[in-house]
Protein backbone atom coordinates (compact mmCIF):
# COMPACT_ATOMS: atom_id res chain seq x y z
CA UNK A 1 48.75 115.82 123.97
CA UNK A 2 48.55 113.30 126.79
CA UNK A 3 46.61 109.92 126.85
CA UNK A 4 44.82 108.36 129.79
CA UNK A 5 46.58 104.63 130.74
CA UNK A 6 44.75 102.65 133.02
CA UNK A 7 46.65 100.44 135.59
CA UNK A 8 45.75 98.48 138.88
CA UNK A 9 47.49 101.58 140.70
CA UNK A 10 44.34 103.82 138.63
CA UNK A 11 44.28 106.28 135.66
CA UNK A 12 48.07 107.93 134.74
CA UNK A 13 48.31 110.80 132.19
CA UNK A 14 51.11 109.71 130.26
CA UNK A 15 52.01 111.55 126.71
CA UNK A 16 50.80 110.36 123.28
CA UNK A 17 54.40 110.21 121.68
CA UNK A 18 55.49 107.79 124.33
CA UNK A 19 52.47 106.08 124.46
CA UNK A 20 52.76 105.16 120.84
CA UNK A 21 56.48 104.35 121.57
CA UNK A 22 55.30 101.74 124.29
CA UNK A 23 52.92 100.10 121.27
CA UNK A 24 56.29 99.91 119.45
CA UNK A 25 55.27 102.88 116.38
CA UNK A 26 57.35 105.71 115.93
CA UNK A 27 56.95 108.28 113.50
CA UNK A 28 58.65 109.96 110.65
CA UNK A 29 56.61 113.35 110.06
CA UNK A 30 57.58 117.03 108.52
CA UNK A 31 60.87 117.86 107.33
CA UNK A 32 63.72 115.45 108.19
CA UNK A 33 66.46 117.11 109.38
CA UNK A 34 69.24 116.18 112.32
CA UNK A 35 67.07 116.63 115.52
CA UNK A 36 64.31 114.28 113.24
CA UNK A 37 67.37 111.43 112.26
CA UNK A 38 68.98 111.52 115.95
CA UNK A 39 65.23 111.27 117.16
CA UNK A 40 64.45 108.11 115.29
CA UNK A 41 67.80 106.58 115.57
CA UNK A 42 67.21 106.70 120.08
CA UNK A 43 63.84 105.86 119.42
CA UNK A 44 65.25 102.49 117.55
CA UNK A 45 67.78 102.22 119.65
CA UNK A 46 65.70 102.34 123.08
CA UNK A 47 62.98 99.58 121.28
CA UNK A 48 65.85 97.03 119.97
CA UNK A 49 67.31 96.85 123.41
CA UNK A 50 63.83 95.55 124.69
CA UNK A 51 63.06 93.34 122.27
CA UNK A 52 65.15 92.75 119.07
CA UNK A 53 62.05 90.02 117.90
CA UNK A 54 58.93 91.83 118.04
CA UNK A 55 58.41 94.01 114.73
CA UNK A 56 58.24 98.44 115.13
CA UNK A 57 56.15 100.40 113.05
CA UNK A 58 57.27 103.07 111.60
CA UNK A 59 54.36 105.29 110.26
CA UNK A 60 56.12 108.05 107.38
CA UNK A 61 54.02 111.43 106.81
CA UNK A 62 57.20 113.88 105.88
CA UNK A 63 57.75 116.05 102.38
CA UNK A 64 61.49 114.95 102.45
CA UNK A 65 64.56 117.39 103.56
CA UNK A 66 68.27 117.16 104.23
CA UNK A 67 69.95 114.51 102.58
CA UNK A 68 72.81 113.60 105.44
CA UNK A 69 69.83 113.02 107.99
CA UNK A 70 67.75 110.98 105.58
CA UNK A 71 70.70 109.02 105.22
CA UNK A 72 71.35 108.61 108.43
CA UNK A 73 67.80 107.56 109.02
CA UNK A 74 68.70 104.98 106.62
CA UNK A 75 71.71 103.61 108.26
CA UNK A 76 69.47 103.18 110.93
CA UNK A 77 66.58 101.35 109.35
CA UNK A 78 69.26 99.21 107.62
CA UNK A 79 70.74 97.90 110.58
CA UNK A 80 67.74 97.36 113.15
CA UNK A 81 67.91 94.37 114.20
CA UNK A 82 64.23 94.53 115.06
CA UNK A 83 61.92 93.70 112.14
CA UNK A 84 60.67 97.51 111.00
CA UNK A 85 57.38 97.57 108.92
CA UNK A 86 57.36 101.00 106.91
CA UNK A 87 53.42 102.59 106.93
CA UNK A 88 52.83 105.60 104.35
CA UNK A 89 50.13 107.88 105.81
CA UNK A 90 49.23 110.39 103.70
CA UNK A 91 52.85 111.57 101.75
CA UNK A 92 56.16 110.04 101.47
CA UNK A 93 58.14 112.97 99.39
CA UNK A 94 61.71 112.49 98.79
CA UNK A 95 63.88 111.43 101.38
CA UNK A 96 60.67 110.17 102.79
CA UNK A 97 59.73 108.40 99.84
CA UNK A 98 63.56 106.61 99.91
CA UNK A 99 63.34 105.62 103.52
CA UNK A 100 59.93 104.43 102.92
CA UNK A 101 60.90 101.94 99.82
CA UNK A 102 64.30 101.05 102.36
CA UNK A 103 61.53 98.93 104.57
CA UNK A 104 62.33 94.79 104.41
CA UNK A 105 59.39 93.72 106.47
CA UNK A 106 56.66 95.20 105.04
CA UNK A 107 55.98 98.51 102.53
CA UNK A 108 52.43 99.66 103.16
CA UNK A 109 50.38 102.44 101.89
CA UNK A 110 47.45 103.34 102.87
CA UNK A 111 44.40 103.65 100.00
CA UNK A 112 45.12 107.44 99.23
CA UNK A 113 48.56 107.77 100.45
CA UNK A 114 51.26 108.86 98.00
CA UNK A 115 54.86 108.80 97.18
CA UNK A 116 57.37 111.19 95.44
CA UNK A 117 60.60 111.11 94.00
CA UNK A 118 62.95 113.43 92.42
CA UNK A 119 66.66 114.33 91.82
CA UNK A 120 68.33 115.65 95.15
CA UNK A 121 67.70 119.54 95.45
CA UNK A 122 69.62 122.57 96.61
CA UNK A 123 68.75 123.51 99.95
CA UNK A 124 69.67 127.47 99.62
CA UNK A 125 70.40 129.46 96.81
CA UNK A 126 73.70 129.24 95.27
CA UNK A 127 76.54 132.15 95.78
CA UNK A 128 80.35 132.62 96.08
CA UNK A 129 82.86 131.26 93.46
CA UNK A 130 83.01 129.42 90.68
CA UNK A 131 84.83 126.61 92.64
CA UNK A 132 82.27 127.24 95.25
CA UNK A 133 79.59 126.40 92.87
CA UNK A 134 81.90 123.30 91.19
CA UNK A 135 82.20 121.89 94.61
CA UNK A 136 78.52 122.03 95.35
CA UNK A 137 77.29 120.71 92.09
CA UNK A 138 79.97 117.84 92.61
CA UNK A 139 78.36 117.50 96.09
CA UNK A 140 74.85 116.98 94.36
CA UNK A 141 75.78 114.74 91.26
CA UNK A 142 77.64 112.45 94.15
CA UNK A 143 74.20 112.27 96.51
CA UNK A 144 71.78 111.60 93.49
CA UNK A 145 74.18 108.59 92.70
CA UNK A 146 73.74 107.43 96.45
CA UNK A 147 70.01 107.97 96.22
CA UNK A 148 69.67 105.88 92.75
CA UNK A 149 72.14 103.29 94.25
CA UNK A 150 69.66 102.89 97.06
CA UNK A 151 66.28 102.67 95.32
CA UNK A 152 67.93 100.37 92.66
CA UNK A 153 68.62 98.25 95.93
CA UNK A 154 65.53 98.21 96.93
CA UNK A 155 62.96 98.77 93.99
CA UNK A 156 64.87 96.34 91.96
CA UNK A 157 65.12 98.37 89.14
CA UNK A 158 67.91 100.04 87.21
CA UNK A 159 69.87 102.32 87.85
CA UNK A 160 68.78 103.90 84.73
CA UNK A 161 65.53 103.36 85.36
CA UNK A 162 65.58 105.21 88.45
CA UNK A 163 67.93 108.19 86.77
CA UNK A 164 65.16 107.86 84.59
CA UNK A 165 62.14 108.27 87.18
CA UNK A 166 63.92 110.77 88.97
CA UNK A 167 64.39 113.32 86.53
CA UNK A 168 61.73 115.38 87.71
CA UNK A 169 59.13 115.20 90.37
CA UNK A 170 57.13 112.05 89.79
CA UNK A 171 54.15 111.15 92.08
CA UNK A 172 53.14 107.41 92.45
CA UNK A 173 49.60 106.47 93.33
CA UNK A 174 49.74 103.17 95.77
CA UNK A 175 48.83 101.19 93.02
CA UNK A 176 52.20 102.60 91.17
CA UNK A 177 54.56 102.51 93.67
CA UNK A 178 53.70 98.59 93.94
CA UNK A 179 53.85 98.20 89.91
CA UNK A 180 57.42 100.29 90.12
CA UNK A 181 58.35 98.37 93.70
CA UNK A 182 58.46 101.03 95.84
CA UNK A 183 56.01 99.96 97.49
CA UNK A 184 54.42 96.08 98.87
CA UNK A 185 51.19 96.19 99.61
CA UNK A 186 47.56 98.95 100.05
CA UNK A 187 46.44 98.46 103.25
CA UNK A 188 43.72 100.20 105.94
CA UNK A 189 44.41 102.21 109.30
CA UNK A 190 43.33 98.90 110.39
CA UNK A 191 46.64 97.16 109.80
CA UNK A 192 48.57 100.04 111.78
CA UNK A 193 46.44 99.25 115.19
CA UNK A 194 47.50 95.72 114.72
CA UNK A 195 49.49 94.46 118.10
């Protein structure tokens, strides 16, 4: 979809993803995967380089996926040097949810936006050996340590507490993930069209 931008040299179609980029928002929406967490991590990458000051939005509507790119996304969001405010719109699931609650300048939700967290799944059904199988339940126990780690970080709870949480899928209204500090503040689409 393309966007009409007025300047003194007329009207310019230019397209809505880069338009948004230009306003400083980038998205994380649908499954995160590699092509999503390279995506994100130019997109930072292009914005710090013009300004390192002026804050980016990053507006979260994704159901989770693959652990490795969520964490890469988080590498990312860790080190900006830019101030990044985290919006949920609509769903945060999962990785999402993690990346979401990872945000330093600013966690908000809007009124009926939600958040969901659970122990790190398997991606495919399980075959082959009974190392096979060792190795990739070894695999899992060692990325839903990483993932508690992280949301202890940045929740300020437990690590037990989050073990505790994460047991099985558990859905957080805004109002929640604020009491369980996932979350900052409920705010409207207003805030997002802010600057």
């Amino acid at each position: 979809m393309q966007v009409q931008v007025r300047s003194s040299s007329g009207i310019t179609l230019v397209p809505m993803d880069v338009h948004l980029m230009n306003a400083r928002k980038i998205f994380i929406e649908g499954e995160i995967n590699q092509e999503s967490a390279c995506e994100f991590a130019k997109e930072i990458m292009v914005l710090t380089r013009e300004d390192q000051e002026k804050p980016i939005d990053v507006l979260i509507n994704s159901p989770g996926g693959d652990i490795l790119s969520g964490l890469l996304i988080y590498d990312v969001i860790q080190a900006s040097t830019a101030p990044l405010r985290m919006f949920c719109l609509g769903r945060a699931y999962s990785m999402g949810a993690v990346l979401f609650a990872s945000g330093s300048h600013g966690r908000y939700m809007l009124p009926h936006s939600e958040l969901m967290l659970h122990e790190p799944l398997l991606g495919s059904q399980v075959g082959g050996s009974a190392s096979s199988i060792q190795s990739i339940s070894e695999s899992l126990t060692e990325a839903k340590t990483k993932i508690n780690r992280i949301l202890a970080k940045h929740t300020g709870r437990t690590e037990e507490e989050i073990e505790k949480a994460t047991r099985f899928d558990h859905y957080y209204s805004p109002e929640e993930s604020i009491s369980f500090g996932l979350a900052d503040r409920i705010v409207g689409f207003d805030k997002i069209m802010e600057g």
